[in-house]
N, C-alpha and C. Protein backbone atom coordinates (compact mmCIF):
# COMPACT_ATOMS: atom_id res chain seq x y z
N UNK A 1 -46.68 -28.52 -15.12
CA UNK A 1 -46.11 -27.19 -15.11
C UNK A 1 -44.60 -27.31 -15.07
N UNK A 2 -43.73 -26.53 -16.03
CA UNK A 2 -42.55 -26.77 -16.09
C UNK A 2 -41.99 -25.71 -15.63
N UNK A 3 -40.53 -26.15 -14.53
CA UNK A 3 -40.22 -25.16 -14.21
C UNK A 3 -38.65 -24.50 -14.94
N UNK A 4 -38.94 -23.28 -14.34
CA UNK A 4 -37.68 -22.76 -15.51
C UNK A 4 -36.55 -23.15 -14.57
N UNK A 5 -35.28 -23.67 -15.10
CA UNK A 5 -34.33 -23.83 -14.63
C UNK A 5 -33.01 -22.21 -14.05
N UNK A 6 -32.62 -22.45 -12.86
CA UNK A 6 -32.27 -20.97 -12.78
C UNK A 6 -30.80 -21.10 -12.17
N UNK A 7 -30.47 -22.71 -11.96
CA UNK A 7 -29.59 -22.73 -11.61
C UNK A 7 -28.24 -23.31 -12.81
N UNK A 8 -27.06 -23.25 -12.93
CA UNK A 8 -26.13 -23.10 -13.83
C UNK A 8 -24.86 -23.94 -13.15
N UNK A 9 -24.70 -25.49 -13.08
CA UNK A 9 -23.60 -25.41 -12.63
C UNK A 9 -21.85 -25.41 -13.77
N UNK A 10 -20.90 -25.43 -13.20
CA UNK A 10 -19.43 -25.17 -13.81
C UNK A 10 -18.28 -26.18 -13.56
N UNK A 11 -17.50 -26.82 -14.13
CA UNK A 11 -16.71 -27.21 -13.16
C UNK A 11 -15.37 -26.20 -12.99
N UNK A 12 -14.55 -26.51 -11.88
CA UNK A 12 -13.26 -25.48 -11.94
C UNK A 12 -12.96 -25.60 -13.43
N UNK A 13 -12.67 -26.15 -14.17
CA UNK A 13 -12.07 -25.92 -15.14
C UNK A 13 -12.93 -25.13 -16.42
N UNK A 14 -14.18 -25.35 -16.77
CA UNK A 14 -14.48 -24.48 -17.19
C UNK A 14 -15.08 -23.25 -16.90
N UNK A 15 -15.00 -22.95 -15.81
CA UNK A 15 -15.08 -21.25 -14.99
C UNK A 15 -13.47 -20.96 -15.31
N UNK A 16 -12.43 -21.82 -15.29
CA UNK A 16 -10.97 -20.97 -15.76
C UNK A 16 -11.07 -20.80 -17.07
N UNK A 17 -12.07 -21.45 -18.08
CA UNK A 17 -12.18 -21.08 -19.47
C UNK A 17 -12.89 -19.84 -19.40
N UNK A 18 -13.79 -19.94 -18.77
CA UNK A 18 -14.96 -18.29 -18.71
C UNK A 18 -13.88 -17.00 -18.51
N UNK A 19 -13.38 -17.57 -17.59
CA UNK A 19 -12.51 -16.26 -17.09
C UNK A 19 -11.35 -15.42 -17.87
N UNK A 20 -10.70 -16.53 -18.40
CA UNK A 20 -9.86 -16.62 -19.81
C UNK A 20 -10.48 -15.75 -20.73
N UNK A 21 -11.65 -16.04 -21.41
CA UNK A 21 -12.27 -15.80 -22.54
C UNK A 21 -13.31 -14.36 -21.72
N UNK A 22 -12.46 -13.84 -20.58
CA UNK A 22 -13.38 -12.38 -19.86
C UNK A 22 -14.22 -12.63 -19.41
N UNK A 23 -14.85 -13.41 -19.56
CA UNK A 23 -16.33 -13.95 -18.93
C UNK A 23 -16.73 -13.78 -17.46
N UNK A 24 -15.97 -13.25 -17.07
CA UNK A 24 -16.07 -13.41 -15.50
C UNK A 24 -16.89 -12.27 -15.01
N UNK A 25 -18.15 -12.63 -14.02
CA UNK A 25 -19.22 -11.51 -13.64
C UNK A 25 -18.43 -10.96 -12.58
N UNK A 26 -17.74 -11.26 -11.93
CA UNK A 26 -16.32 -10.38 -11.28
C UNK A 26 -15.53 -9.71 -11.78
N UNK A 27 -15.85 -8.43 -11.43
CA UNK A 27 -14.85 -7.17 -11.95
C UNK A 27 -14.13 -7.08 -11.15
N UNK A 28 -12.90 -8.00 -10.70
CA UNK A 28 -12.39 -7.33 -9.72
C UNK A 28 -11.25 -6.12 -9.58
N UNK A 29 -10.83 -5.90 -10.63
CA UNK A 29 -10.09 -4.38 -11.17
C UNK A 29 -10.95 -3.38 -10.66
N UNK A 30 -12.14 -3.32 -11.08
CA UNK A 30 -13.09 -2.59 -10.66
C UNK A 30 -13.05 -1.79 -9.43
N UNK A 31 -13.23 -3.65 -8.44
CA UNK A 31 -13.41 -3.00 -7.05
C UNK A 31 -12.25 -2.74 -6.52
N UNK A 32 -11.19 -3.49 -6.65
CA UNK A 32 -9.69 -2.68 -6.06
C UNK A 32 -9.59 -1.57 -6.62
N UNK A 33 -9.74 -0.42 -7.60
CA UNK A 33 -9.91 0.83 -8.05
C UNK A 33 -10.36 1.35 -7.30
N UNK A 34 -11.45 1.14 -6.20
CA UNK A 34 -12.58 2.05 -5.63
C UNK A 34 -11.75 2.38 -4.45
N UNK A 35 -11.79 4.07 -4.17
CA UNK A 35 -11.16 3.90 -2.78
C UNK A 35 -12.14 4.02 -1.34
N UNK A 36 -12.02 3.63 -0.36
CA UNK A 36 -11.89 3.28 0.67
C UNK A 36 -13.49 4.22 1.16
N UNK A 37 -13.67 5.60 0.27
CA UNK A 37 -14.83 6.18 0.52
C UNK A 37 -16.40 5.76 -0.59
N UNK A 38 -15.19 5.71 -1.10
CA UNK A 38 -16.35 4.73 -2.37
C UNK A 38 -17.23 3.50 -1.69
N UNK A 39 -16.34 2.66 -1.37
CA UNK A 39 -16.79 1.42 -0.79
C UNK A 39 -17.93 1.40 0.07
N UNK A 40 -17.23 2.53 1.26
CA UNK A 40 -18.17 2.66 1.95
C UNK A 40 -19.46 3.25 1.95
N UNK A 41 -19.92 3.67 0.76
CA UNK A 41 -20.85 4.68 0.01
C UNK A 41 -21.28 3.40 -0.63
N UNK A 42 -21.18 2.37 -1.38
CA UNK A 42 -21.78 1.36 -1.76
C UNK A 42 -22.24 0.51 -0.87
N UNK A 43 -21.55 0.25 -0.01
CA UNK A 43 -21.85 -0.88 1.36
C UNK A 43 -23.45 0.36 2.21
N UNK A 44 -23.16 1.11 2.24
CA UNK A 44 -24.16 2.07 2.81
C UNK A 44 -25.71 2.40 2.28
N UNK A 45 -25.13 1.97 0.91
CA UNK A 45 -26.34 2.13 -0.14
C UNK A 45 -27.26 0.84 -0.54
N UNK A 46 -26.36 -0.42 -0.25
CA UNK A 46 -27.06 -1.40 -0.29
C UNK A 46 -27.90 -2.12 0.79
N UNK A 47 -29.34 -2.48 0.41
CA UNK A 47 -30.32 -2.52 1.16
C UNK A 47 -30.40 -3.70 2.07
N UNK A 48 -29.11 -4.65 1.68
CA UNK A 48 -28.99 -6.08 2.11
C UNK A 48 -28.05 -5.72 3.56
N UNK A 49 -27.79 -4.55 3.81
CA UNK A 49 -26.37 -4.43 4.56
C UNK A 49 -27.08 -3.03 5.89
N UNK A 50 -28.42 -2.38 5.73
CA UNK A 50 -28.88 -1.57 6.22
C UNK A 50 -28.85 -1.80 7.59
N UNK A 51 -29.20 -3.20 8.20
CA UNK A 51 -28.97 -3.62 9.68
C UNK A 51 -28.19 -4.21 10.45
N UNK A 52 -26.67 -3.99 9.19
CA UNK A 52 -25.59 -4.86 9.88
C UNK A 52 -24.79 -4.02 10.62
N UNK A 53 -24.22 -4.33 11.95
CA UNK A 53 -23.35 -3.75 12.55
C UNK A 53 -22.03 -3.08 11.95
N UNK A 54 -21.10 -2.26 12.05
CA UNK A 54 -20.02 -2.10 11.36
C UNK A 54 -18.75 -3.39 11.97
N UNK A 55 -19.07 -3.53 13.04
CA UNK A 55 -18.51 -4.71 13.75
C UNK A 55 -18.61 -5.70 13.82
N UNK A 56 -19.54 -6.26 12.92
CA UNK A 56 -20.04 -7.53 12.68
C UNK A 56 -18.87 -8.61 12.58
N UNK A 57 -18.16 -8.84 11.62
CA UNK A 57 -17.03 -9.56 11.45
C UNK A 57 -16.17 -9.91 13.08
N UNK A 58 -15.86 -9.14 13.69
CA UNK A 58 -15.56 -9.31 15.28
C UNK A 58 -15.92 -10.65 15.73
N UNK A 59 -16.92 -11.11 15.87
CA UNK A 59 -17.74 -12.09 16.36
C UNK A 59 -18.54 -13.01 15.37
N UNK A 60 -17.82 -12.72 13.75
CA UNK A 60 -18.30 -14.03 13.59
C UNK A 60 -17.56 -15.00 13.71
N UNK A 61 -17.96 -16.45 13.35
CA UNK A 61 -17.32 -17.46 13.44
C UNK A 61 -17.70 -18.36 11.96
N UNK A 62 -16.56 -18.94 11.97
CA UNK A 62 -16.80 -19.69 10.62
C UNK A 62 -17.35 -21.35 11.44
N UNK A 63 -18.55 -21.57 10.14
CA UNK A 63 -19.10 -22.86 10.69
C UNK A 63 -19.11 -23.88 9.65
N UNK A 64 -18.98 -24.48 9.84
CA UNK A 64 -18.79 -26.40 8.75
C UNK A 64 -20.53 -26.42 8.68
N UNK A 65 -20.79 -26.82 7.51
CA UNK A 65 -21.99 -27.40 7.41
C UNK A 65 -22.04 -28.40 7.73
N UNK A 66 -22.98 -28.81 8.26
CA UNK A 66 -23.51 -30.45 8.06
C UNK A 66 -23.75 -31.14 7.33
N UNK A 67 -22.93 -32.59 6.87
CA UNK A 67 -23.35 -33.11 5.68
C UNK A 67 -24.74 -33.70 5.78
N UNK A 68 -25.36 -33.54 4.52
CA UNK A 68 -26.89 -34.11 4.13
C UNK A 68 -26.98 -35.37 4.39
N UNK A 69 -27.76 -35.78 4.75
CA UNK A 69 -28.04 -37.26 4.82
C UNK A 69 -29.34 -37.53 3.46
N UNK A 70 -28.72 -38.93 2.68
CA UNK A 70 -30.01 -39.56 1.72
C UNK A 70 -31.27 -40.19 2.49
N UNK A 71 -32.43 -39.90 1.77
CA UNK A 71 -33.51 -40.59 2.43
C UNK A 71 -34.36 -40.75 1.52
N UNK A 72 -34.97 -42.09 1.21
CA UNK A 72 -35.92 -42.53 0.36
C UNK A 72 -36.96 -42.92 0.75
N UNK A 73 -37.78 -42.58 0.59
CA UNK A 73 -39.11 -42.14 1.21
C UNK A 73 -40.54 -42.13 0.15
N UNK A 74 -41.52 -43.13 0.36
CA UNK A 74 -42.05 -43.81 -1.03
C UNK A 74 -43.94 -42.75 -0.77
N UNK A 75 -44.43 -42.17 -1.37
CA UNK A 75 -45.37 -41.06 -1.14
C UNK A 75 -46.20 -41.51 -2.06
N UNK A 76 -47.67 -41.08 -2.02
CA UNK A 76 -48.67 -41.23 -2.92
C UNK A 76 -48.28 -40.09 -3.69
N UNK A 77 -49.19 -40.33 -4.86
CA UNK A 77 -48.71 -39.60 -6.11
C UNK A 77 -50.05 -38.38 -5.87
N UNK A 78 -51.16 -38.15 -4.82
CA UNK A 78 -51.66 -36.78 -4.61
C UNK A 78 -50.53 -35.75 -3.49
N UNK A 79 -49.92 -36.79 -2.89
CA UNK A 79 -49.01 -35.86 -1.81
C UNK A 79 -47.44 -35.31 -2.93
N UNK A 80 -47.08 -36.45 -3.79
CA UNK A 80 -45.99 -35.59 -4.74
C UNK A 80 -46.49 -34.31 -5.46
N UNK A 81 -47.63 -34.63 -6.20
CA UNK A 81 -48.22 -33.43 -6.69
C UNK A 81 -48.35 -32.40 -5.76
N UNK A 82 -49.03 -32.19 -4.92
CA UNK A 82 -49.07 -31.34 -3.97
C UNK A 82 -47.58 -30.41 -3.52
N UNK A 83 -46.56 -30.88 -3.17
CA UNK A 83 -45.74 -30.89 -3.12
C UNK A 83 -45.08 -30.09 -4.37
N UNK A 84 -45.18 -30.46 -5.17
CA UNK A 84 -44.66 -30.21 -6.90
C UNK A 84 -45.52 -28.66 -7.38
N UNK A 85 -47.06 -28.80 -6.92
CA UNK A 85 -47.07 -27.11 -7.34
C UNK A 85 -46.94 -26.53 -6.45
């Protein structure tokens, strides 16, 4: 079973070609246009944002990820399958 690929990567330099050539899924003209009641009428409307505090930002904190660690790890080929669908 093949899976569809959904991810897209870029490097900086050709995302500054995208952007160049308009390409950019950022409108940000757009959103600096919107004023201040607008915003808040979009932020209000979206369903991802329904249980967030208005104060949220207050108390967050910015956090470092943890880097990944490699691990090679040798499996029967019913547990990869398994795994795989």
């Amino acid at each position: 079973m093949a899976r569809e690929r959904t991810i897209t990567s870029y490097s900086s330099r050709d995302l500054e070609k995208r952007r160049a050539r308009g390409e950019s899924r950022t409108d940000l003209a757009r959103v600096r246009a919107k004023t201040e009641a607008e915003r808040r009428r979009d932020i209000a409307a979206d369903p991802e944002f329904r249980d967030v505090p208005a104060d949220w930002y207050e108390a967050a904190e910015a956090v470092m990820p943890v880097p990944k660690q490699l691990l090679s790890l040798r499996l029967d080929t019913d547990v990869v399958d398994w795994f795989r669908q």
